[in-house]
Protein backbone atom coordinates (compact mmCIF):
# COMPACT_ATOMS: atom_id res chain seq x y z
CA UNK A 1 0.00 0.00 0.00
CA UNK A 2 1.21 3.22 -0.63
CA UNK A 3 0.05 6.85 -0.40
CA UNK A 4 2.53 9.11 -2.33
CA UNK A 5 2.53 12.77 -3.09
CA UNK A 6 5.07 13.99 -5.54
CA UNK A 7 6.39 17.66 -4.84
CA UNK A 8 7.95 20.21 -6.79
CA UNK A 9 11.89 21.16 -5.52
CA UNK A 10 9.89 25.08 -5.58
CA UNK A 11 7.19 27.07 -4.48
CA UNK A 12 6.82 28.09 -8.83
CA UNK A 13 6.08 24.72 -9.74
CA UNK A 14 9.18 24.96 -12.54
CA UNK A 15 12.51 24.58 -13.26
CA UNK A 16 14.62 26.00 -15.68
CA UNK A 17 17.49 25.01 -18.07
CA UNK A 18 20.81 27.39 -18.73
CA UNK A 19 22.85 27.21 -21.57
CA UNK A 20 25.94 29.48 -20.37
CA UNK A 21 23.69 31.13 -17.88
CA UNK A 22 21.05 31.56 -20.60
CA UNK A 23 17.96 30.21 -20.32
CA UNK A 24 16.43 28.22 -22.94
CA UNK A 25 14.43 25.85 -21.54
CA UNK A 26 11.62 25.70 -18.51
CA UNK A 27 9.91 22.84 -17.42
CA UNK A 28 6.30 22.60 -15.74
CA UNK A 29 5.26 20.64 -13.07
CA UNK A 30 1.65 19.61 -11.22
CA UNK A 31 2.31 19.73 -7.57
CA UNK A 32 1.77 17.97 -5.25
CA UNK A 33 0.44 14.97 -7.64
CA UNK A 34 -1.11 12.18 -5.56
CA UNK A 35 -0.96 8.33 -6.76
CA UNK A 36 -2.10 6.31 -3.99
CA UNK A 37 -2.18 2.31 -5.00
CA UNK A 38 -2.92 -1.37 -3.37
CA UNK A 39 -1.21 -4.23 -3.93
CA UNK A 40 -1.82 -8.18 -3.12
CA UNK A 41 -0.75 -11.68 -3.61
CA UNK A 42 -1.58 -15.28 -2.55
CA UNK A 43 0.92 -18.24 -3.51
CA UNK A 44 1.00 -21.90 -3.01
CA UNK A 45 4.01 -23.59 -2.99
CA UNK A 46 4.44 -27.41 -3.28
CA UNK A 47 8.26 -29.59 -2.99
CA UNK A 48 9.34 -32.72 -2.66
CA UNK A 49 12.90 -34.55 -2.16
CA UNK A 50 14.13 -37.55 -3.71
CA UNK A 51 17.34 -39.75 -2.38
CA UNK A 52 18.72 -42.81 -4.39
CA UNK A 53 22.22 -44.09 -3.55
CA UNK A 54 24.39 -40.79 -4.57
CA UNK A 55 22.24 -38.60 -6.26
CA UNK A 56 19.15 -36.17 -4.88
CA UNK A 57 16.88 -34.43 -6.71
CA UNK A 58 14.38 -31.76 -5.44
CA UNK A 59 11.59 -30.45 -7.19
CA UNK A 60 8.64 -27.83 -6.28
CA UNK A 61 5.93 -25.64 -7.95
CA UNK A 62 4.53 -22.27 -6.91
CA UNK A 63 1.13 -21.04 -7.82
CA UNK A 64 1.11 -16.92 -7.74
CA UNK A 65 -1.85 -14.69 -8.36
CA UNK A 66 -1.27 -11.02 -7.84
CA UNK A 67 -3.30 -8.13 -8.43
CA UNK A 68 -3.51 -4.01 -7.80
CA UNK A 69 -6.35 -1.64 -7.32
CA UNK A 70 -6.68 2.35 -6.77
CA UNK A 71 -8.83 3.98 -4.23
CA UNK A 72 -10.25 7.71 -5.20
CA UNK A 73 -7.72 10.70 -6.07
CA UNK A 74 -8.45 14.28 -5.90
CA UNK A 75 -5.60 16.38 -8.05
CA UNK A 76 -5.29 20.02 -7.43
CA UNK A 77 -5.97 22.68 -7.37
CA UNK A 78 -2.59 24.07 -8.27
CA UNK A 79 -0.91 26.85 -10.30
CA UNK A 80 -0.85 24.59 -13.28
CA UNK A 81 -4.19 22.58 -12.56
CA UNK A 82 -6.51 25.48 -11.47
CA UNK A 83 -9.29 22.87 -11.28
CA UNK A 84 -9.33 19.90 -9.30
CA UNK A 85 -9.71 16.51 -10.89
CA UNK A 86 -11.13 13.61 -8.76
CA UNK A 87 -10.55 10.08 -10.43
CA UNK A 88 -12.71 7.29 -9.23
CA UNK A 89 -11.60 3.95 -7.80
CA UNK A 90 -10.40 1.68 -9.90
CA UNK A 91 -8.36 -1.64 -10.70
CA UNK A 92 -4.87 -2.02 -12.12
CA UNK A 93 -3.85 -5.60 -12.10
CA UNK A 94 -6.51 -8.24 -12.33
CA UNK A 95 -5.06 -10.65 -12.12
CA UNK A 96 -1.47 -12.11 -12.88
CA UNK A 97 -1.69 -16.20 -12.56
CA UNK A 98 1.29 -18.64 -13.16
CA UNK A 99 2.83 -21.68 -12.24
CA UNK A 100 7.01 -21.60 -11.90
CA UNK A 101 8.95 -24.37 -11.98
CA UNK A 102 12.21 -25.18 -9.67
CA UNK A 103 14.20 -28.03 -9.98
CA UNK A 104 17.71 -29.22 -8.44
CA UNK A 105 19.79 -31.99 -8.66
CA UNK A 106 22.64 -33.03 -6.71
CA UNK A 107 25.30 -35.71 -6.97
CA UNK A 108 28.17 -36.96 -5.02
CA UNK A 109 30.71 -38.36 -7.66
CA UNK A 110 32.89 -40.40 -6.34
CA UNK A 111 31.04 -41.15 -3.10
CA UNK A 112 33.19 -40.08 -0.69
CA UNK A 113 31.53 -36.84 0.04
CA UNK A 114 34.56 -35.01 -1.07
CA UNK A 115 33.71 -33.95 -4.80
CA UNK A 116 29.52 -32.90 -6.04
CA UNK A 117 27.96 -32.12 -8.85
CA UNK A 118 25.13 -29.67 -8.58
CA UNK A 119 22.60 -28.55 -10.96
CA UNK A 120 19.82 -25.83 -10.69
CA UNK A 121 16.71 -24.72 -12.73
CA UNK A 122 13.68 -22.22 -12.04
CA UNK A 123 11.86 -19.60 -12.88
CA UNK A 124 11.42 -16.46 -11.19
CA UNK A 125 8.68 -13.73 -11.25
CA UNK A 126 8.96 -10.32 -11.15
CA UNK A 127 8.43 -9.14 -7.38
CA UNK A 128 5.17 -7.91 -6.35
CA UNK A 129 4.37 -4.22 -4.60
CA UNK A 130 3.67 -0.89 -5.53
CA UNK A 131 5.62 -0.41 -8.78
CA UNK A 132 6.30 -1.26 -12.27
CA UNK A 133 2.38 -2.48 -13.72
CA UNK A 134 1.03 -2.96 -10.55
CA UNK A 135 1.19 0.99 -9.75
CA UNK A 136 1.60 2.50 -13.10
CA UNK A 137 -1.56 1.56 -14.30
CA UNK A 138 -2.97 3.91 -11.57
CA UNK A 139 -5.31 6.12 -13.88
CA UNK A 140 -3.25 9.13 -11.90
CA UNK A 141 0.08 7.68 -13.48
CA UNK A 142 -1.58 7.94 -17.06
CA UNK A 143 -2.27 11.45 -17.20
CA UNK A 144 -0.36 13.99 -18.81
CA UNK A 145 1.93 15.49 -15.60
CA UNK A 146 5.60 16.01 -15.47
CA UNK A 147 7.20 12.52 -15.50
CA UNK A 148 5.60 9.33 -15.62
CA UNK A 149 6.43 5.62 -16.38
CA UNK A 150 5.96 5.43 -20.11
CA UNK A 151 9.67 7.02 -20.55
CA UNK A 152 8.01 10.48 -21.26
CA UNK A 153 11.16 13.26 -21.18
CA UNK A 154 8.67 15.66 -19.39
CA UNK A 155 6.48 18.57 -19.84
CA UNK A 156 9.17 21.00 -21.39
CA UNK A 157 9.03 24.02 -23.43
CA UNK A 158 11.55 26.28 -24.58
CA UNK A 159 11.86 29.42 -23.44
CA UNK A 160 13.91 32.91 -24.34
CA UNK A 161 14.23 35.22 -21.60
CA UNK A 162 13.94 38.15 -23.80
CA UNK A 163 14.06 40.75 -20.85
CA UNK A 164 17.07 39.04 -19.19
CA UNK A 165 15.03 38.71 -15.34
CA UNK A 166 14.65 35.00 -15.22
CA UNK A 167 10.97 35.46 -15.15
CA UNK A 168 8.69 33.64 -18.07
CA UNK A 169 6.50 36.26 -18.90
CA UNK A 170 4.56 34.61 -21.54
CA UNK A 171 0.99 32.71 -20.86
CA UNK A 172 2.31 29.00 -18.94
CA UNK A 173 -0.98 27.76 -19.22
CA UNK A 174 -1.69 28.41 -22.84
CA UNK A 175 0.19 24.58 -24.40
CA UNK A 176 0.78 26.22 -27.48
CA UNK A 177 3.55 29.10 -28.68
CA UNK A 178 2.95 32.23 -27.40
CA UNK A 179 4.83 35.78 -26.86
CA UNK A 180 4.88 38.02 -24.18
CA UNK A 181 6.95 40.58 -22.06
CA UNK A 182 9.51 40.46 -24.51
CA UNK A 183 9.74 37.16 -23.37
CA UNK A 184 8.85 33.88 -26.29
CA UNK A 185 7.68 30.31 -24.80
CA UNK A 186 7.92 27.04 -27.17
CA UNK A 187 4.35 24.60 -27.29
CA UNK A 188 4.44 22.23 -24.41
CA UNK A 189 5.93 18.81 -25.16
CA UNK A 190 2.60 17.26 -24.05
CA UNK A 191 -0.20 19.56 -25.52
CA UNK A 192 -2.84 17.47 -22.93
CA UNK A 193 -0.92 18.45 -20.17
CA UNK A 194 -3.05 18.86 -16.99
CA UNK A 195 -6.07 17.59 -18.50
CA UNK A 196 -8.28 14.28 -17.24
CA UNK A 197 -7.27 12.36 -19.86
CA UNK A 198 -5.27 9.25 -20.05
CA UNK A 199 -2.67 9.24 -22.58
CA UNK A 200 -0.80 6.73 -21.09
CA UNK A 201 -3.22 3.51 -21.82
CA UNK A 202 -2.05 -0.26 -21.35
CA UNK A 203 -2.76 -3.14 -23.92
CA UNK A 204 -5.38 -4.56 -21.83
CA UNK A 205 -4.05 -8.01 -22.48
CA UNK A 206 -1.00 -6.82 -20.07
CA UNK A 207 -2.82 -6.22 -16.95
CA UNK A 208 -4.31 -10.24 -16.76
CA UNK A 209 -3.79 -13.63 -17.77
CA UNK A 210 -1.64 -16.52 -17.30
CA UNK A 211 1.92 -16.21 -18.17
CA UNK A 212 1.57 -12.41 -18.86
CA UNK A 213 4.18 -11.01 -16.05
CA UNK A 214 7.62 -10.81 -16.40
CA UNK A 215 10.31 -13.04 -15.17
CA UNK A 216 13.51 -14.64 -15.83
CA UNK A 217 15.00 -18.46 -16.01
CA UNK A 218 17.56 -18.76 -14.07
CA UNK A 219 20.26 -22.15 -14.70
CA UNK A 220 23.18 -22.98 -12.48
CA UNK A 221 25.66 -25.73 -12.49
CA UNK A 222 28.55 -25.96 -9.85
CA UNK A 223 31.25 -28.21 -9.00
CA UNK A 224 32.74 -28.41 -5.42
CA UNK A 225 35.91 -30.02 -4.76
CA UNK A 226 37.38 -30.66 -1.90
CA UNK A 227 41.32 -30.05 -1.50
CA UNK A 228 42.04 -30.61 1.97
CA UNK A 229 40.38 -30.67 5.09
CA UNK A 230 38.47 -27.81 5.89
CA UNK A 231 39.18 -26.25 2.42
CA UNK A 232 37.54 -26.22 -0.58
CA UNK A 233 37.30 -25.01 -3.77
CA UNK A 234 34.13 -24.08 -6.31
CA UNK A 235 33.58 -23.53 -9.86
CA UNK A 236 29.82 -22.25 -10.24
CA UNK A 237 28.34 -21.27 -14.04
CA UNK A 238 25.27 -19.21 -14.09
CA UNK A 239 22.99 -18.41 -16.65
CA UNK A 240 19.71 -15.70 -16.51
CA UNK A 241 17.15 -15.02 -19.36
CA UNK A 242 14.46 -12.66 -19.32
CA UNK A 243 11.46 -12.15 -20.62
CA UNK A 244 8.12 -10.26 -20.68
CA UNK A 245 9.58 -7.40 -22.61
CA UNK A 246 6.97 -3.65 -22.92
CA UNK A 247 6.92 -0.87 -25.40
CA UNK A 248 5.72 2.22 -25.41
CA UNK A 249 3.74 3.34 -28.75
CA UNK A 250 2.96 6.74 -29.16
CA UNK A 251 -0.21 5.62 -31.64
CA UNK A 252 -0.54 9.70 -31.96
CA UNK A 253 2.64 9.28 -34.61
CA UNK A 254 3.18 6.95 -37.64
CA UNK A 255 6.52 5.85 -38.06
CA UNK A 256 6.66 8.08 -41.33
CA UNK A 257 6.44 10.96 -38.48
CA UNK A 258 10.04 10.46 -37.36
CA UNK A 259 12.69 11.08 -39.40
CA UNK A 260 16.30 10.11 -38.96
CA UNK A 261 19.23 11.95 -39.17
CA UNK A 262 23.10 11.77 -37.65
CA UNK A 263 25.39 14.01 -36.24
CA UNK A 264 29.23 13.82 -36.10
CA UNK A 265 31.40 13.69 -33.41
CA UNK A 266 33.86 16.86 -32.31
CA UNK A 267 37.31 16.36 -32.77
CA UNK A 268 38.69 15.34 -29.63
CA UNK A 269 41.50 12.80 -28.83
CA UNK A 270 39.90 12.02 -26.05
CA UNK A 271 37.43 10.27 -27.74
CA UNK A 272 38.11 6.85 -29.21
CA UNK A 273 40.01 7.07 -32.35
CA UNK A 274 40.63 10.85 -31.83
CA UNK A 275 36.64 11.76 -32.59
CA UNK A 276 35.07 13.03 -36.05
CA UNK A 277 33.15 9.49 -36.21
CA UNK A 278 29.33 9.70 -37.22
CA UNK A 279 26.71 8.76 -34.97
CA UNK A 280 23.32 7.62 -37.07
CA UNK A 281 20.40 6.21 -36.03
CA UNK A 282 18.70 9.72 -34.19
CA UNK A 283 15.03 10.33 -34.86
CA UNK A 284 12.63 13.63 -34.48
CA UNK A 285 9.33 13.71 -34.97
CA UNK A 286 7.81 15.74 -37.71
CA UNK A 287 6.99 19.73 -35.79
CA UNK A 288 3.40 18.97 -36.64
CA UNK A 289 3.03 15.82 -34.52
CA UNK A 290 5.58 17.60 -31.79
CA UNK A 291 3.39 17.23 -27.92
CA UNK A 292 0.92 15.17 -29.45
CA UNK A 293 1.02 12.23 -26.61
CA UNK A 294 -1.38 8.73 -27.21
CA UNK A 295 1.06 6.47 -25.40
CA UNK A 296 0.03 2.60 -25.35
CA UNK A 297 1.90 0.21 -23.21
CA UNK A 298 1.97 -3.05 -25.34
CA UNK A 299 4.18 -6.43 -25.83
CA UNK A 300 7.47 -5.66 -27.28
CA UNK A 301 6.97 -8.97 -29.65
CA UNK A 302 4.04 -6.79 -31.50
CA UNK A 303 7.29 -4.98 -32.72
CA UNK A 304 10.05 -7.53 -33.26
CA UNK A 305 12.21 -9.90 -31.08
CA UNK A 306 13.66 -8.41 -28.04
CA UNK A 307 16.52 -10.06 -25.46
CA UNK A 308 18.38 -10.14 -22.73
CA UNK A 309 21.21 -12.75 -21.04
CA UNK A 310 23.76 -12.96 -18.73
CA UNK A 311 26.20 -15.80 -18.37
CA UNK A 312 29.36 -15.92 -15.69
CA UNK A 313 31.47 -17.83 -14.19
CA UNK A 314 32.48 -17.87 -10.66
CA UNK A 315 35.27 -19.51 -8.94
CA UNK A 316 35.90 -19.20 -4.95
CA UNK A 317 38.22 -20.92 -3.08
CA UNK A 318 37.27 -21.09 1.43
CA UNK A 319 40.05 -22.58 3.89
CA UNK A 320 39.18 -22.75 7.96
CA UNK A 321 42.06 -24.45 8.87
CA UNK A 322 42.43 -25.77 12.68
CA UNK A 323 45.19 -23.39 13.73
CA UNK A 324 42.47 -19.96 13.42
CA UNK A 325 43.19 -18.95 9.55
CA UNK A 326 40.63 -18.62 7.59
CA UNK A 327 40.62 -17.80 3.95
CA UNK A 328 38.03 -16.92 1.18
CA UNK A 329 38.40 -15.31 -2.13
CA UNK A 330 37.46 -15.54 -5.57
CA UNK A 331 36.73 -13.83 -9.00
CA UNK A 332 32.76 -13.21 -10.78
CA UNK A 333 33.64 -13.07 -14.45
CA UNK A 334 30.52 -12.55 -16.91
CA UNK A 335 28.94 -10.59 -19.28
CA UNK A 336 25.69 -9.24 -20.44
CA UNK A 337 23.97 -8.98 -23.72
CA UNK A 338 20.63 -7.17 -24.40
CA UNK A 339 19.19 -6.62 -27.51
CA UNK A 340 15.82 -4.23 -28.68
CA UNK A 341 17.30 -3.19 -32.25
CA UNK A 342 14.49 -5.23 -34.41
CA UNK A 343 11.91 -3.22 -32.14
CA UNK A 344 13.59 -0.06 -32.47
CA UNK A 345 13.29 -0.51 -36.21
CA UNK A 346 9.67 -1.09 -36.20
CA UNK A 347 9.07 1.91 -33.58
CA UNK A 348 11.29 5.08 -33.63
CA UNK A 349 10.08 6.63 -30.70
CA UNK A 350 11.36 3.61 -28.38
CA UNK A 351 12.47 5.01 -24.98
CA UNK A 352 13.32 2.31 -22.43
CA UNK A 353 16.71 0.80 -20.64
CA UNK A 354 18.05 -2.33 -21.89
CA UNK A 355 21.02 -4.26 -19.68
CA UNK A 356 22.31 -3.91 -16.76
CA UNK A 357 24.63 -2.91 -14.43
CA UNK A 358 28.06 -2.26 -16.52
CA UNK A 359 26.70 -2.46 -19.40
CA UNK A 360 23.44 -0.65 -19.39
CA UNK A 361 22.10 1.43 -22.04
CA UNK A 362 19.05 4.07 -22.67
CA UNK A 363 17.37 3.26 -25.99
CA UNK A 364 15.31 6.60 -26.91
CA UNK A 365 15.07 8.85 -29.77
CA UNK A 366 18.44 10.26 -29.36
CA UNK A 367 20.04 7.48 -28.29
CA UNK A 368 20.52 4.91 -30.50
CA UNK A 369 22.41 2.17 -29.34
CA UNK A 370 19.87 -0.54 -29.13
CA UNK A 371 22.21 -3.49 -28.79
CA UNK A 372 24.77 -3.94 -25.69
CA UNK A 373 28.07 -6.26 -25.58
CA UNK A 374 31.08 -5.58 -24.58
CA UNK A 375 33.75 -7.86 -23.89
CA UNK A 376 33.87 -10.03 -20.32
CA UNK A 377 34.34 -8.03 -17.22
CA UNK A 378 35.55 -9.81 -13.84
CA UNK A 379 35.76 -8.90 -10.32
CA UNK A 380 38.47 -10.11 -7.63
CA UNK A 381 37.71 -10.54 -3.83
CA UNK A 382 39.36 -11.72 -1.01
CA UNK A 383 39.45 -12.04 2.55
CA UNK A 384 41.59 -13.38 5.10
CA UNK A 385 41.48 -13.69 9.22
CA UNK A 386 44.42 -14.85 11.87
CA UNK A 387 44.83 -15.39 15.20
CA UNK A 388 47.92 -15.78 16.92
CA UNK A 389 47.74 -18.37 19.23
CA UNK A 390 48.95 -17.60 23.12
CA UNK A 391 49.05 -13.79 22.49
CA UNK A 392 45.66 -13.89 21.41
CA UNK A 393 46.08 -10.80 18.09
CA UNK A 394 43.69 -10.88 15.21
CA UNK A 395 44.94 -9.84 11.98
CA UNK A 396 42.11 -9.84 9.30
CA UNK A 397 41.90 -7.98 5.59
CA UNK A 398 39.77 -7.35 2.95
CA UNK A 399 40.86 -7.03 -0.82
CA UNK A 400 38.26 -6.09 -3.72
CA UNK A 401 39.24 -4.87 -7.06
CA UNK A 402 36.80 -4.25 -9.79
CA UNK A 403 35.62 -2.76 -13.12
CA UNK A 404 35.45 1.43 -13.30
CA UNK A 405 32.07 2.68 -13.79
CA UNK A 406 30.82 3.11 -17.28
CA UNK A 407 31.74 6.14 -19.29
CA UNK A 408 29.22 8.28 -21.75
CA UNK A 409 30.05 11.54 -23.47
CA UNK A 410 26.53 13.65 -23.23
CA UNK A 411 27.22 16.13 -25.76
CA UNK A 412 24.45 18.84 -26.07
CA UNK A 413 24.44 19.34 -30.29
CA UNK A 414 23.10 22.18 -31.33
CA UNK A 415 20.81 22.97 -33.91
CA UNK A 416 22.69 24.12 -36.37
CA UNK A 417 24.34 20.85 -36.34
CA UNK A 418 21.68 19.00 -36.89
CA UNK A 419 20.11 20.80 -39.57
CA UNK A 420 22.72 19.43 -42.08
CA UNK A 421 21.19 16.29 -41.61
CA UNK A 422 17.98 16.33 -40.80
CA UNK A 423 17.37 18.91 -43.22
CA UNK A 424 15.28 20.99 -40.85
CA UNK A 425 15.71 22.19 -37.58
CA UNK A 426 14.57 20.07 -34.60
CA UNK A 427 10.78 20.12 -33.71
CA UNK A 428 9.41 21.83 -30.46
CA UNK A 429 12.36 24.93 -31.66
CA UNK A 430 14.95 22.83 -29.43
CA UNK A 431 18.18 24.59 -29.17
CA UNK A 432 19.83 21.69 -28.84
CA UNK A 433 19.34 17.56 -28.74
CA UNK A 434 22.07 15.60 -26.10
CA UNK A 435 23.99 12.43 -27.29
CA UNK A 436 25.90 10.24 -26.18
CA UNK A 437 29.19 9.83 -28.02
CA UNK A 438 30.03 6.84 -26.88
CA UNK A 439 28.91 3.54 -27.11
CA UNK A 440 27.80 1.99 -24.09
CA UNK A 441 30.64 -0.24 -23.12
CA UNK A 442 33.44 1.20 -25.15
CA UNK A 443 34.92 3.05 -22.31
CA UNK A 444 35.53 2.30 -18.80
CA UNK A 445 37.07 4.43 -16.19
CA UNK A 446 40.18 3.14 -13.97
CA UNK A 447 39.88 -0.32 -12.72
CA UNK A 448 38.94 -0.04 -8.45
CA UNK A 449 41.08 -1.79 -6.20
CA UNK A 450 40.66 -1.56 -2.71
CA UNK A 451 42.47 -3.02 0.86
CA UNK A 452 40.96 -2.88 4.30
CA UNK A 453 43.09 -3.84 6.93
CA UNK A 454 41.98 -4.51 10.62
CA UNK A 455 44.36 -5.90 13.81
CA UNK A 456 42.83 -6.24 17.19
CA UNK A 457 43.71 -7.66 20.40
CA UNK A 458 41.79 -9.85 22.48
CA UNK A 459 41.88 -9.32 26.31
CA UNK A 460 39.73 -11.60 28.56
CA UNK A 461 38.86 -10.97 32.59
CA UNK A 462 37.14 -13.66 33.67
CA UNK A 463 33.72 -14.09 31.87
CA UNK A 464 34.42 -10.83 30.39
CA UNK A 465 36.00 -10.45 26.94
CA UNK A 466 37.34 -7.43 25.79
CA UNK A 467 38.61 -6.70 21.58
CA UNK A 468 40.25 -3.40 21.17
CA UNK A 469 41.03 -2.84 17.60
CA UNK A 470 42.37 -0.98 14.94
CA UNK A 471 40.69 -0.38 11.75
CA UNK A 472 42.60 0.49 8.56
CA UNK A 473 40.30 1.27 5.78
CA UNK A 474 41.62 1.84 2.32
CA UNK A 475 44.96 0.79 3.42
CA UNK A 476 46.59 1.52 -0.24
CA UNK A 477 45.47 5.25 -0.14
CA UNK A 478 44.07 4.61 -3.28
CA UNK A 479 42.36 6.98 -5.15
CA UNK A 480 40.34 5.84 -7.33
CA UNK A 481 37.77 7.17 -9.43
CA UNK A 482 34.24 6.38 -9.00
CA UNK A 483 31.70 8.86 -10.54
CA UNK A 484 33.12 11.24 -13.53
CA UNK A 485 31.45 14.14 -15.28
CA UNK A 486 29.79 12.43 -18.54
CA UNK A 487 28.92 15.68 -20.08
CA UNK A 488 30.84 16.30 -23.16
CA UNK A 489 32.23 19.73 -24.28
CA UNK A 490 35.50 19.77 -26.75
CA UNK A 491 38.66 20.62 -24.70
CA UNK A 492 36.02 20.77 -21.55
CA UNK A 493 36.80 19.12 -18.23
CA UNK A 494 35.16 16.35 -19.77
CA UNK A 495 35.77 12.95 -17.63
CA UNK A 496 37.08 15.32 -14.66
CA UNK A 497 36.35 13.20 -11.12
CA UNK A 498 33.07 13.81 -9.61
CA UNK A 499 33.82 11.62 -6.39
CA UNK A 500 36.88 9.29 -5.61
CA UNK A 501 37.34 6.36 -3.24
CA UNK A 502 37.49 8.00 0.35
CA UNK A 503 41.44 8.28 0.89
CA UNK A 504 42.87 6.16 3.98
CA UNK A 505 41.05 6.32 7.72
CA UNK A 506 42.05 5.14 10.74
CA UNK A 507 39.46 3.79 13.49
CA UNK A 508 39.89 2.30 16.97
CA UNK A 509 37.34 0.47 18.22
CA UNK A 510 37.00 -1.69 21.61
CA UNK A 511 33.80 -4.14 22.13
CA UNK A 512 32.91 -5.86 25.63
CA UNK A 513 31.28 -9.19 25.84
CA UNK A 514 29.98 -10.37 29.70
């Protein structure tokens, strides 16, 4: 259950955007906008357990049914909703029903309990609560407002202070182009902005049925060997599918509405192979159609096959030997590909994240890259504890080194630019349209490596035991990058550090047991 009110960061409802301290773009909010929602479930799970000589297989089956509802909503009034709208109750999800398998099998090779064999299968459901379908089919969610879950870029419009005072003076809530004050204001990116209509509608084949939700498969093998006493080592392969892919189709546009166009990269050696490369694939919708909004959620196989997979590899190695040392590390090597470029094709106006983690990418209008793979990335871990016998020290670590976080080059293009290619300028009068340079994957920043250090000494009175330590926390002093400015300007502090790995700390700490 949940009873949300969105805000506005201001007491005007708006923001603005600055091109060189410049204004040239405002955006318009409804505040506070209310989406209250409901959300249930009932399950039934069934397993059972089979043992024969050296192998053992499980099995078990899980009935879900899940559904959503929507009590009344007033909106408004506000400064850009001068009349309240009240929305009746109504239902979102009803219902989701499947089964999901799980299956796993286990078997002990040679006998002697020291080598196994394990295999897993299931599949897994996307969670239930008060998000993705369950609370964006709240009718509140699928009116025109600032942001909402179809991928809209929100209400925007531009804007030229003419008088230089940071004020609009033109008429906010006239949607189309209008002049005033010396001031000039753009149409509204969503010309049913504010109005008690739904232009965010579902397919309503997506809001019931069997089989309809989304979920992934999920297959694991492992083999565990054991080397020694008390020590082992593990070689674990994992592979995750997904599916239950959505798309958003603006059904206001044709696909003869958007027209393509590319723009070329600056020259800049920081970019890979020195810059001047052409990025295609950018669309922009005819000015006619521009804030016409008839969004419909549907099945992204109306549109062409869409995919994503991950597959790794993991292999850990755990010692607890008898004299107090313990060790446990390891490396996660895998990769993930995602796919939406046969949809794309069939539906320009595609706005939606594909991948994840690493390799993530936004697929919209001015983003084209619909397909994400890039190479194998791997992760090292490590961690080790000691105790001295007699003199009763601990001396314990930590080690972790991984991948640098993905780099993008946002470069705002401006107009001019594109005209070249698109052969007009850019609907709405945009100033400018942001891309991304850079393929997702192509660049990485520095790799993270990181050591944590801890001794401590252990002191015991009786039934009381004392541990006064000392706590060494990135023990290298590294300084690593983790967050870098992504927004492109030629010979700009491009790729300059936004944060970096907090540089070495010290900490004593005592704890008391009695």
């Amino acid at each position: 259950m949940t009873d949300d009110r969105t805000w506005s960061t201001n007491n005007q409802n708006m923001t603005f955007r600055v091109s060189n301290g410049v204004p040239n773009q405002l955006t318009e909010s409804i505040s506070p906008w209310i989406n209250n929602a409901r959300a249930g479930w009932h399950a039934f799970f069934v397993q059972e357990q089979y043992t024969r000589s050296r192998l053992t297989v499980q099995g078990a089956l899980r009935f879900d049914r899940s559904t959503s509802w929507f009590p009344e909503q007033k909106e408004g009034p506000s400064r850009f909703l001068p009349q309240a709208v009240t929305i009746p109750a109504a239902d979102g999800v009803n219902a989701y029903k499947d089964f999901t398998p799980r299956i796993g099998v286990s078997y002990d090779v040679f006998g002697n309990g020291k080598t196994a064999i394990k295999a897993n299968l299931g599949k897994y459901l996307e969670g239930v609560g008060v998000q993705l379908n369950y609370a964006n089919s709240n009718p509140t969610l699928r009116m025109p407002q600032t942001t909402g879950p179809f991928g809209t870029s929100g209400v925007t419009r531009t804007w030229t202070d003419g008088n230089s005072n940071f004020v609009p003076d033109c008429n906010l809530l006239n949607p189309a182009a209008n002049s005033a004050g010396g001031d000039t204001c753009g149409a509204i990116s969503n010309l049913l902005f504010g109005q008690n209509i739904m232009t965010n509608n579902y397919d309503p084949a997506l809001l019931t049925g069997w089989g309809v939700r989304s979920s992934d498969w999920d297959l694991g093998v492992t083999l565990q060997q054991q080397i020694m006493p008390r020590a082992s080592i593990e070689v674990a392969y994992t592979r995750r599918w997904y599916s239950g892919f959505t798309v958003t189709d603006n059904q206001a546009t044709a696909n003869s509405d958007w027209s393509a166009y590319s723009i070329t990269a600056p020259t800049d050696s920081r970019l890979p192979g020195g810059g001047g490369y052409l990025v295609p694939g950018l669309y922009d919708v005819a000015p006619g159609k521009f804030g016409q909004i008839n969004n419909l959620l549907i099945d992204s196989t109306k549109f062409g096959e869409e995919y994503q997979y991950f597959n790794g590899l993991d292999l850990t190695l755990s010692m607890r030997l008898r004299n107090g040392l313990t060790i446990s590390g390891g490396s996660s090597t895998g990769q993930t590909v995602a796919d939406a470029c046969a949809v794309r094709a069939n539906l320009p106006e595609l706005s939606q994240g594909i991948g994840a983690g690493l390799v993530g990418s936004t697929v919209n209008t001015v983003s084209p890259y619909c397909h994400v793979a890039y190479g194998v990335l791997t992760q090292l871990r490590g961690l080790g504890s000691y105790i001295i016998p007699k003199i009763d020290v601990q001396f314990s670590g930590v080690f972790q080194s991984k991948p640098g976080a993905l780099l993008s080059a946002n470069y705002a293009v401006p107009n001019a630019a594109v005209i070249s290619s698109l052969g007009r300028s850019l609907a709405g009068n945009a100033p400018n349209v942001t891309v991304n340079l850079i393929q997702p994957g192509a660049m990485y920043g520095d790799r993270v490596n990181q050591l944590d250090f801890r001794i401590a000494k252990i002191l015991k009175y009786g039934r009381t035991r004392t541990m006064v330590g000392i706590d060494l926390y990135n023990a290298l002093n590294s300084n690593a990058i983790l967050t870098y400015n992504n927004a492109f300007v030629p010979g700009g502090t491009w790729l300059q550090p936004v944060t970096i790995l907090t540089g070495r700390l010290v900490k004593i700490s005592a704890e008391i047991n009695f």
